[in-house]
C-alpha atoms as a PDB file:
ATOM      1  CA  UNK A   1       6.735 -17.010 -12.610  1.00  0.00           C
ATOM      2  CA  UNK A   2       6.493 -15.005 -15.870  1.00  0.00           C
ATOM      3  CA  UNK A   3       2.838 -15.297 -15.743  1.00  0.00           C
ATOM      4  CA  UNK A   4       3.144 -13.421 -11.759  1.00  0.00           C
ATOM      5  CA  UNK A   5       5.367 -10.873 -13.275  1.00  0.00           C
ATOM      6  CA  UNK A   6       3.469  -9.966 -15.825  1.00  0.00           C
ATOM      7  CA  UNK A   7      -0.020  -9.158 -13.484  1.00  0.00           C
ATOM      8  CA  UNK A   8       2.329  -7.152 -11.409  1.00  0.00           C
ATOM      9  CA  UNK A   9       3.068  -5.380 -14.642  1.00  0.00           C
ATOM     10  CA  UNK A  10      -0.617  -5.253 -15.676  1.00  0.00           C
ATOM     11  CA  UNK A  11      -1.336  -3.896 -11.890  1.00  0.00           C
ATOM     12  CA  UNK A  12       1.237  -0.815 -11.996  1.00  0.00           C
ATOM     13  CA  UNK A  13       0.031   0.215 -15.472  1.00  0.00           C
ATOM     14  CA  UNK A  14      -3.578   0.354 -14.676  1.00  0.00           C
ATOM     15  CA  UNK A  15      -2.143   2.300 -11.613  1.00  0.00           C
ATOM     16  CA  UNK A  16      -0.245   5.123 -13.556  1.00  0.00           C
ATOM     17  CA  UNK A  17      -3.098   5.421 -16.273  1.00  0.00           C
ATOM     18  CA  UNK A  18      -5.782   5.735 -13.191  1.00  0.00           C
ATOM     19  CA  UNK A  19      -3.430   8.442 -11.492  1.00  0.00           C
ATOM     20  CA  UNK A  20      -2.837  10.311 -14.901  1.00  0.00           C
ATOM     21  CA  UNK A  21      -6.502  10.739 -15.003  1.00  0.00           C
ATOM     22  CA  UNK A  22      -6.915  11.668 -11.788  1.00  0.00           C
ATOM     23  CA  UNK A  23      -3.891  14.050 -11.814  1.00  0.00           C
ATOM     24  CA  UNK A  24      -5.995  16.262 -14.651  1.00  0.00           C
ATOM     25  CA  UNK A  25      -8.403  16.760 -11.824  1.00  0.00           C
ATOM     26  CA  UNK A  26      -6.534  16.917  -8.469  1.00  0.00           C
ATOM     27  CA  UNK A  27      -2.571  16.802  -8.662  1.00  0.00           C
ATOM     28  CA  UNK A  28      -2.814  16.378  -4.685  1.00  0.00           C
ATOM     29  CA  UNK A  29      -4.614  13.268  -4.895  1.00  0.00           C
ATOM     30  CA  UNK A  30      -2.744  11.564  -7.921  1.00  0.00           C
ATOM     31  CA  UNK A  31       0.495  12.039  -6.165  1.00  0.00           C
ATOM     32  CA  UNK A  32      -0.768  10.126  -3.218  1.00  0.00           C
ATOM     33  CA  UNK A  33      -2.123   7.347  -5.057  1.00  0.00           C
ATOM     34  CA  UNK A  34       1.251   7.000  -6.606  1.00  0.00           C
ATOM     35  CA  UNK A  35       2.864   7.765  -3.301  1.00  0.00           C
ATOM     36  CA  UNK A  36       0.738   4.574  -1.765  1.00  0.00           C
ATOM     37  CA  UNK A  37       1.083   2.269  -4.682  1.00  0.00           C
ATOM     38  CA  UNK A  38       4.337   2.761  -5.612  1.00  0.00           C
ATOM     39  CA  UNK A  39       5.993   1.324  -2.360  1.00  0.00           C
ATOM     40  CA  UNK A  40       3.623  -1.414  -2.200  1.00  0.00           C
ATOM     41  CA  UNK A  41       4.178  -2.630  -5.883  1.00  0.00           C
ATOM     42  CA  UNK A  42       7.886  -2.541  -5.634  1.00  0.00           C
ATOM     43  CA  UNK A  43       7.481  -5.119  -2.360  1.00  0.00           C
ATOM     44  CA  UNK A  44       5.660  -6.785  -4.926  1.00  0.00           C
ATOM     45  CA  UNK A  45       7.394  -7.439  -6.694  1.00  0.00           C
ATOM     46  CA  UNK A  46      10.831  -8.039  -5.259  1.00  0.00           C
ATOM     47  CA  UNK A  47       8.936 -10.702  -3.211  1.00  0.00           C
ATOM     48  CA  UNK A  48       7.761 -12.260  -6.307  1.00  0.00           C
ATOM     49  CA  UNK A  49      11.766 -12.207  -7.656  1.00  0.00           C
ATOM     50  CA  UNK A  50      13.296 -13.329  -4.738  1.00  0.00           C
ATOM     51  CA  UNK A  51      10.606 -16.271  -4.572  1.00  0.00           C
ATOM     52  CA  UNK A  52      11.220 -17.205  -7.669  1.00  0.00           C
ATOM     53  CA  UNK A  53      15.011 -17.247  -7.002  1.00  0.00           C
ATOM     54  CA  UNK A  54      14.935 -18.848  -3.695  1.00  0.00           C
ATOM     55  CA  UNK A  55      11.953 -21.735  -4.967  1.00  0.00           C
ATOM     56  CA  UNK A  56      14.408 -22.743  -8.040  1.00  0.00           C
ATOM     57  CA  UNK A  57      17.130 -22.563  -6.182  1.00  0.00           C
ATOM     58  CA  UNK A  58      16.507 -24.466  -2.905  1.00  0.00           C
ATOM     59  CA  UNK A  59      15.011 -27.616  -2.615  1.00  0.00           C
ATOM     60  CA  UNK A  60      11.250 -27.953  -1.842  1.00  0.00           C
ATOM     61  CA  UNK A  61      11.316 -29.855   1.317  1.00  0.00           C
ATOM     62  CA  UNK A  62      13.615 -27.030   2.996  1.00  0.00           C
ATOM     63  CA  UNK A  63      11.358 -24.103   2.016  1.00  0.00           C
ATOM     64  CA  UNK A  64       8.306 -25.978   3.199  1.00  0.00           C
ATOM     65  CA  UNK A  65      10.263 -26.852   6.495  1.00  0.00           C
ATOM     66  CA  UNK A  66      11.397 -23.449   6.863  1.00  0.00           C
ATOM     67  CA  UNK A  67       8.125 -22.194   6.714  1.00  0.00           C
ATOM     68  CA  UNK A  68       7.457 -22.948  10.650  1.00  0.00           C
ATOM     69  CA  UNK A  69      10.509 -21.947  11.784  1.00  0.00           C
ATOM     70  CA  UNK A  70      10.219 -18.623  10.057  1.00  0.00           C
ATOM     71  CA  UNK A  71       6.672 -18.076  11.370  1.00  0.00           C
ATOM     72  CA  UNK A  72       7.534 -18.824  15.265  1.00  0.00           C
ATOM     73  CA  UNK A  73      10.274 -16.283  14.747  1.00  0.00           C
ATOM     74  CA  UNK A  74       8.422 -13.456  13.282  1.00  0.00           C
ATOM     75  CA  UNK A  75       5.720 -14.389  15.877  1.00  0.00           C
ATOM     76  CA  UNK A  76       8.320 -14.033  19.135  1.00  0.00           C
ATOM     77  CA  UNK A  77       9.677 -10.866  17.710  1.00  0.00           C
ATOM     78  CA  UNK A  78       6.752  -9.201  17.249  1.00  0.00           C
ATOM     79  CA  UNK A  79       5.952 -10.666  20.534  1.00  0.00           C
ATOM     80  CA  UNK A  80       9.278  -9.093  22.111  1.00  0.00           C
ATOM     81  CA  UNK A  81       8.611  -5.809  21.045  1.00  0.00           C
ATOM     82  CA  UNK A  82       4.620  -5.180  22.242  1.00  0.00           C
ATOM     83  CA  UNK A  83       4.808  -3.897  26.080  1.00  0.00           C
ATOM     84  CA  UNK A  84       3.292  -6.485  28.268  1.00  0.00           C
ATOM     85  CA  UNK A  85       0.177  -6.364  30.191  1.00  0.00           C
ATOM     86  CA  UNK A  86       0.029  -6.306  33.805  1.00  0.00           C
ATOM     87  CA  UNK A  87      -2.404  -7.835  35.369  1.00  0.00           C
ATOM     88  CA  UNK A  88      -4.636  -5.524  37.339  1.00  0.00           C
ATOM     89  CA  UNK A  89      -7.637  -6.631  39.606  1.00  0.00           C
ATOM     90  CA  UNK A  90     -11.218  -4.863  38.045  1.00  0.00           C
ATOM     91  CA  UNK A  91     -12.178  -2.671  41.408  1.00  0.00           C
ATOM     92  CA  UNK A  92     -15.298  -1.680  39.712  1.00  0.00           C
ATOM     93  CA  UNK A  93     -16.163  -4.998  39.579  1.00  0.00           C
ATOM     94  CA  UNK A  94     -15.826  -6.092  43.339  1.00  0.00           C
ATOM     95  CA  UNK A  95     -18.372  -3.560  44.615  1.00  0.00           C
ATOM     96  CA  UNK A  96     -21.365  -5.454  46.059  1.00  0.00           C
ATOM     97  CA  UNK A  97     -24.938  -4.704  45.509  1.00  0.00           C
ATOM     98  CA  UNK A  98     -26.884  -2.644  47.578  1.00  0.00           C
ATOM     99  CA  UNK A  99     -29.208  -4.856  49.684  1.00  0.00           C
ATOM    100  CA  UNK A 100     -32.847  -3.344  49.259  1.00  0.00           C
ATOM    101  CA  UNK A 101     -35.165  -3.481  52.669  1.00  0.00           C
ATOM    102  CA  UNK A 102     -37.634  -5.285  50.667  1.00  0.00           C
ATOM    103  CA  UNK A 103     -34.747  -7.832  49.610  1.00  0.00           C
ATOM    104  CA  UNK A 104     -33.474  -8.462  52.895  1.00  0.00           C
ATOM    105  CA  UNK A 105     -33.567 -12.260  54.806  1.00  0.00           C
ATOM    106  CA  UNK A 106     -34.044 -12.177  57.999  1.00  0.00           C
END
C-alpha cells in the first residue's frame, strides 16, 4: 500500500511542477489543470486509503463476495435514474415501394 501511495505522490508532484511551468505562460490554463487534477487525485487517493483500511480490516472472502452485490446495485441505480424508452413503431419504415410499370406482374 505504501508503494500505491507513494505513485499517487509521484503523480501530484509531476502535476504541480507541469502547472508551474505552464502558469509562467498562461495563468488561465495552469489553474485549470490544477482545477481538473486536483479533484481527481484527492479521489485517488482516499480510494487508495479507504482500500487499504477496509482490505486489512475485513476478511478477503467478504470483500470478494461483496463485489457482486455492490456492482448489481450501482447497476439498478444508475438504471433507476435514466428515463426509459418507449417503444415507438418506425413510420418511415412501413412505407412500401413504389411499384414501377416495368416491375409490375400481371
Amino acid at each position: 500500500m505504501d508503494a500505491i501511495l507513494r505513485v499517487i505522490g509521484v503523480g501530484i508532484a509531476v502535476v504541480l511542477i507541469v502547472a508551474a511551468f505552464v502558469y509562467l505562460i498562461s495563468p488561465s490554463r495552469a489553474l485549470t489543470l490544477l482545477e481538473r487534477t486536483a479533484s481527481g487525485a484527492v479521489l485517488l487517493f482516499l480510494v487508495a486509503v479507504l482500500g487499504s483500511s477496509l482490505w486489512n480490516a475485513i476478511p478477503r472472502q467478504v470483500l470478494i463476495g461483496a463485489i457482486p452485490v455492490i456492482s448489481l446495485t450501482a447497476y439498478f441505480v444508475r438504471q433507476s435514474h435514466q428515463p426509459r424508452r418507449q417503444l415507438r413503431l418506425p413510420l418511415a419504415r412501413l412505407e412500401r415501394r413504389p411499384v414501377l410499370p416495368w416491375q409490375e406482374v400481371e
